[in-house]
Protein backbone atom coordinates (compact mmCIF):
# COMPACT_ATOMS: atom_id res chain seq x y z
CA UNK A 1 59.24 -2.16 -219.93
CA UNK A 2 56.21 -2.02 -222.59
CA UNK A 3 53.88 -0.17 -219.38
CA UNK A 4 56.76 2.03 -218.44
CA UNK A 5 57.12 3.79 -221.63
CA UNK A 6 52.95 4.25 -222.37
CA UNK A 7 53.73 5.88 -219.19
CA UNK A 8 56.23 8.24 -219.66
CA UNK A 9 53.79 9.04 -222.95
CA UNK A 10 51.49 9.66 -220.98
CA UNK A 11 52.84 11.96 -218.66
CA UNK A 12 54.95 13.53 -221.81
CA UNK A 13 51.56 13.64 -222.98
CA UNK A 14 49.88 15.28 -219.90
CA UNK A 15 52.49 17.61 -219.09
CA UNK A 16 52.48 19.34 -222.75
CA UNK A 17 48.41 20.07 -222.68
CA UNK A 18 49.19 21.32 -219.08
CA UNK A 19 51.48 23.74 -220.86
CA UNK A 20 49.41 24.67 -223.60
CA UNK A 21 47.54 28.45 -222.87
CA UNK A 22 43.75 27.25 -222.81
CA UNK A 23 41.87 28.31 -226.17
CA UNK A 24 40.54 31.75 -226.22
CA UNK A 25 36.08 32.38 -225.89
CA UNK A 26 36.20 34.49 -228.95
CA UNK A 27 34.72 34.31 -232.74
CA UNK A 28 36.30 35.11 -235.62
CA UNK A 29 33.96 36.07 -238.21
CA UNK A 30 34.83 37.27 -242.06
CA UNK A 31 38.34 36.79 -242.13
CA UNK A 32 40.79 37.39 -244.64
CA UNK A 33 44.06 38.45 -245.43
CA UNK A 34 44.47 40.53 -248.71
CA UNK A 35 46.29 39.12 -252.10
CA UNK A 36 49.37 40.90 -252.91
CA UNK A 37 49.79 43.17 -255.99
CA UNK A 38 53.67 43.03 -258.01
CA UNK A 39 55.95 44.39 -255.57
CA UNK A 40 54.26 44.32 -252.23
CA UNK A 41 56.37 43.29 -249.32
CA UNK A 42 53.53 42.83 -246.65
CA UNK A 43 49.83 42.68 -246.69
CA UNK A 44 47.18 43.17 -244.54
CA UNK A 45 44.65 40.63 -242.22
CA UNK A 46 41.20 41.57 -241.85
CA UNK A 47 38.30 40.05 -239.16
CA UNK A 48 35.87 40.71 -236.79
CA UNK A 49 36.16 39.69 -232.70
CA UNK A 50 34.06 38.71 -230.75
CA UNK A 51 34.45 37.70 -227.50
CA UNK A 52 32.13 36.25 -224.47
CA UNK A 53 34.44 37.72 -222.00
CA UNK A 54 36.58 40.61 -221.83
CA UNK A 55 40.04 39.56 -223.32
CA UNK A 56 42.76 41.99 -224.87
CA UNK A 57 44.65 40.72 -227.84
CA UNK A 58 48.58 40.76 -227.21
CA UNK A 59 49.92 39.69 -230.30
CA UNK A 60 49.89 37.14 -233.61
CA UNK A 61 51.96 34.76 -235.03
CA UNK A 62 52.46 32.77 -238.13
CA UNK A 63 54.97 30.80 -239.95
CA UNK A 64 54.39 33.04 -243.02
CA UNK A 65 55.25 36.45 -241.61
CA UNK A 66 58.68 37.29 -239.35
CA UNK A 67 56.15 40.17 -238.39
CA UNK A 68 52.43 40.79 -237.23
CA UNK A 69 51.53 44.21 -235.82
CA UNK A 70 48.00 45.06 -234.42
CA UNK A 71 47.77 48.62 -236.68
CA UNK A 72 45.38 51.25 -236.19
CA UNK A 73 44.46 53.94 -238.75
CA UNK A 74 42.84 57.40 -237.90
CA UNK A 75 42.42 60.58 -239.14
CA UNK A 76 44.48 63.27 -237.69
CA UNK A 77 43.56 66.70 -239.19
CA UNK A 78 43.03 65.87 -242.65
CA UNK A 79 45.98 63.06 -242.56
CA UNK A 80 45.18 59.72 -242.55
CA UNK A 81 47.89 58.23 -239.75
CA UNK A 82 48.51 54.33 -239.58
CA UNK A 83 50.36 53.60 -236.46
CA UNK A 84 51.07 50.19 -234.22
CA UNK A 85 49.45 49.63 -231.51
CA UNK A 86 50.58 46.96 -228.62
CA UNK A 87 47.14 45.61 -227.64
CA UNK A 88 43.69 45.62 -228.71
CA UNK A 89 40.85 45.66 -226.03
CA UNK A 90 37.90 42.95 -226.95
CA UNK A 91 34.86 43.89 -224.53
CA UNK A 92 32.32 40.91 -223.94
CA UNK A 93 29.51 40.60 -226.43
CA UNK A 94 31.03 44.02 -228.63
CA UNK A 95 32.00 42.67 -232.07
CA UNK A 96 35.21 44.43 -232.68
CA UNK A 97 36.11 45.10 -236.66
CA UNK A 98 39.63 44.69 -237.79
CA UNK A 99 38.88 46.36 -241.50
CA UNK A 100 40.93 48.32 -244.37
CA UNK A 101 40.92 52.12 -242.78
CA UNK A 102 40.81 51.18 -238.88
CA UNK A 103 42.06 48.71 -236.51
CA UNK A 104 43.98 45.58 -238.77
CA UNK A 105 46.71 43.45 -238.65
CA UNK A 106 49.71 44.26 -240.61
CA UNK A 107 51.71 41.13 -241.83
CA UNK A 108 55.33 41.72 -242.96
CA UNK A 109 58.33 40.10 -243.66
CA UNK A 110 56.62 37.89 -245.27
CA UNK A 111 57.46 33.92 -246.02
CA UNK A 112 56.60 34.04 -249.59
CA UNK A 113 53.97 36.26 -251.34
CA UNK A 114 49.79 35.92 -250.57
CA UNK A 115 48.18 34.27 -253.57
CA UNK A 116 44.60 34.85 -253.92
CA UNK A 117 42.79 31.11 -253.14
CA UNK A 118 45.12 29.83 -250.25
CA UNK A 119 45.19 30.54 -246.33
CA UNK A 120 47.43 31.63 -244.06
CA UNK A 121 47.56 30.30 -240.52
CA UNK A 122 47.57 32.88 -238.33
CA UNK A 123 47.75 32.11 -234.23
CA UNK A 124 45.73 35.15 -231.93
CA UNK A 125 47.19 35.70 -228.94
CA UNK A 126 44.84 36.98 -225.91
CA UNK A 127 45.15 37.81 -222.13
CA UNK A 128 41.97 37.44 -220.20
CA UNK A 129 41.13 39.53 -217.28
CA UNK A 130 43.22 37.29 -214.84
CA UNK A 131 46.10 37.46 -216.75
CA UNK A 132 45.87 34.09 -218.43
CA UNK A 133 47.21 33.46 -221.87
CA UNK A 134 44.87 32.31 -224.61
CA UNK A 135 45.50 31.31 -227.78
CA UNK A 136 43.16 31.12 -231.15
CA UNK A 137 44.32 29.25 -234.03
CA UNK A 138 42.52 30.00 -237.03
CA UNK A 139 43.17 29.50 -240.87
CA UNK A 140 42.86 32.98 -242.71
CA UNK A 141 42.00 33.00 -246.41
CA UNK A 142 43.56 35.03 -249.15
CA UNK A 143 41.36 36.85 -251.11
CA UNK A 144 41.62 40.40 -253.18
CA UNK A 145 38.74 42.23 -251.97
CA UNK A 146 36.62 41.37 -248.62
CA UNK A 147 34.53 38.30 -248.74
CA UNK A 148 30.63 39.03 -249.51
CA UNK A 149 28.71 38.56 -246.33
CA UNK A 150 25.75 35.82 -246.64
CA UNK A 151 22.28 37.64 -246.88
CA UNK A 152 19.10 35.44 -245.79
């Protein structure tokens, strides 16, 4: 009975890695997610991409927003335009900046408000060029202004 149940762990076991998407080839440098003011509903999550082979990012999830949109501001005429965007293309090699003013994530409904000091798991969701799911789990910090990058 004991070696029939290790088992059926085992498979249990085997068959939920077998469903898991396999992690994305991509770094995730500078992250952050900003600190929100009195009154703010939502907040935005800044990073930069990079990934060793092409991959598109599809989407993001966390338990402490009902919402994450991939956003894109531009100029239009002299209006600044913030609109969503379904995907996000992530050429091989290219860093690709997800900053205050251009392409970021916009986090809303949020779970409770971003405090300054804690994180915010956030899972990135990415298609490679077959069509395979990836998935990027990283922990996001809260902060109120960009992080300072190291100088050597």
């Amino acid at each position: 009975m004991k070696n029939i149940l290790c088992t059926l762990a085992l498979a249990a076991t085997f068959a939920a890695h077998a469903q898991a998407p396999a992690p994305a080839p991509v770094s995730v440098q500078g992250a952050w997610a900003r600190a929100l003011l009195q009154g703010q509903s939502s907040s935005g999550g800044y990073m930069t991409l990079t990934a060793r082979e092409p991959l598109t990012l599809t989407g993001v999830t966390s338990p402490a927003a009902g919402i994450i949109e991939i956003h894109q501001m531009k100029m239009e005429g002299d209006v600044m335009k913030m609109r969503a965007v379904d995907t996000l293309d992530l050429p091989a090699g290219k860093p690709v900046e997800l900053k205050p003013g251009g392409y970021h994530l916009m986090l809303m409904d949020l779970k409770a408000a971003f405090r300054a000091g804690t994180q915010v798991p956030l899972a990135l969701q990415f298609r490679d060029a077959k069509g395979q799911a990836r998935v990027l789990e990283v922990a996001v910090p809260v902060l109120h202004a960009p992080p300072v990058p190291h100088r050597h």
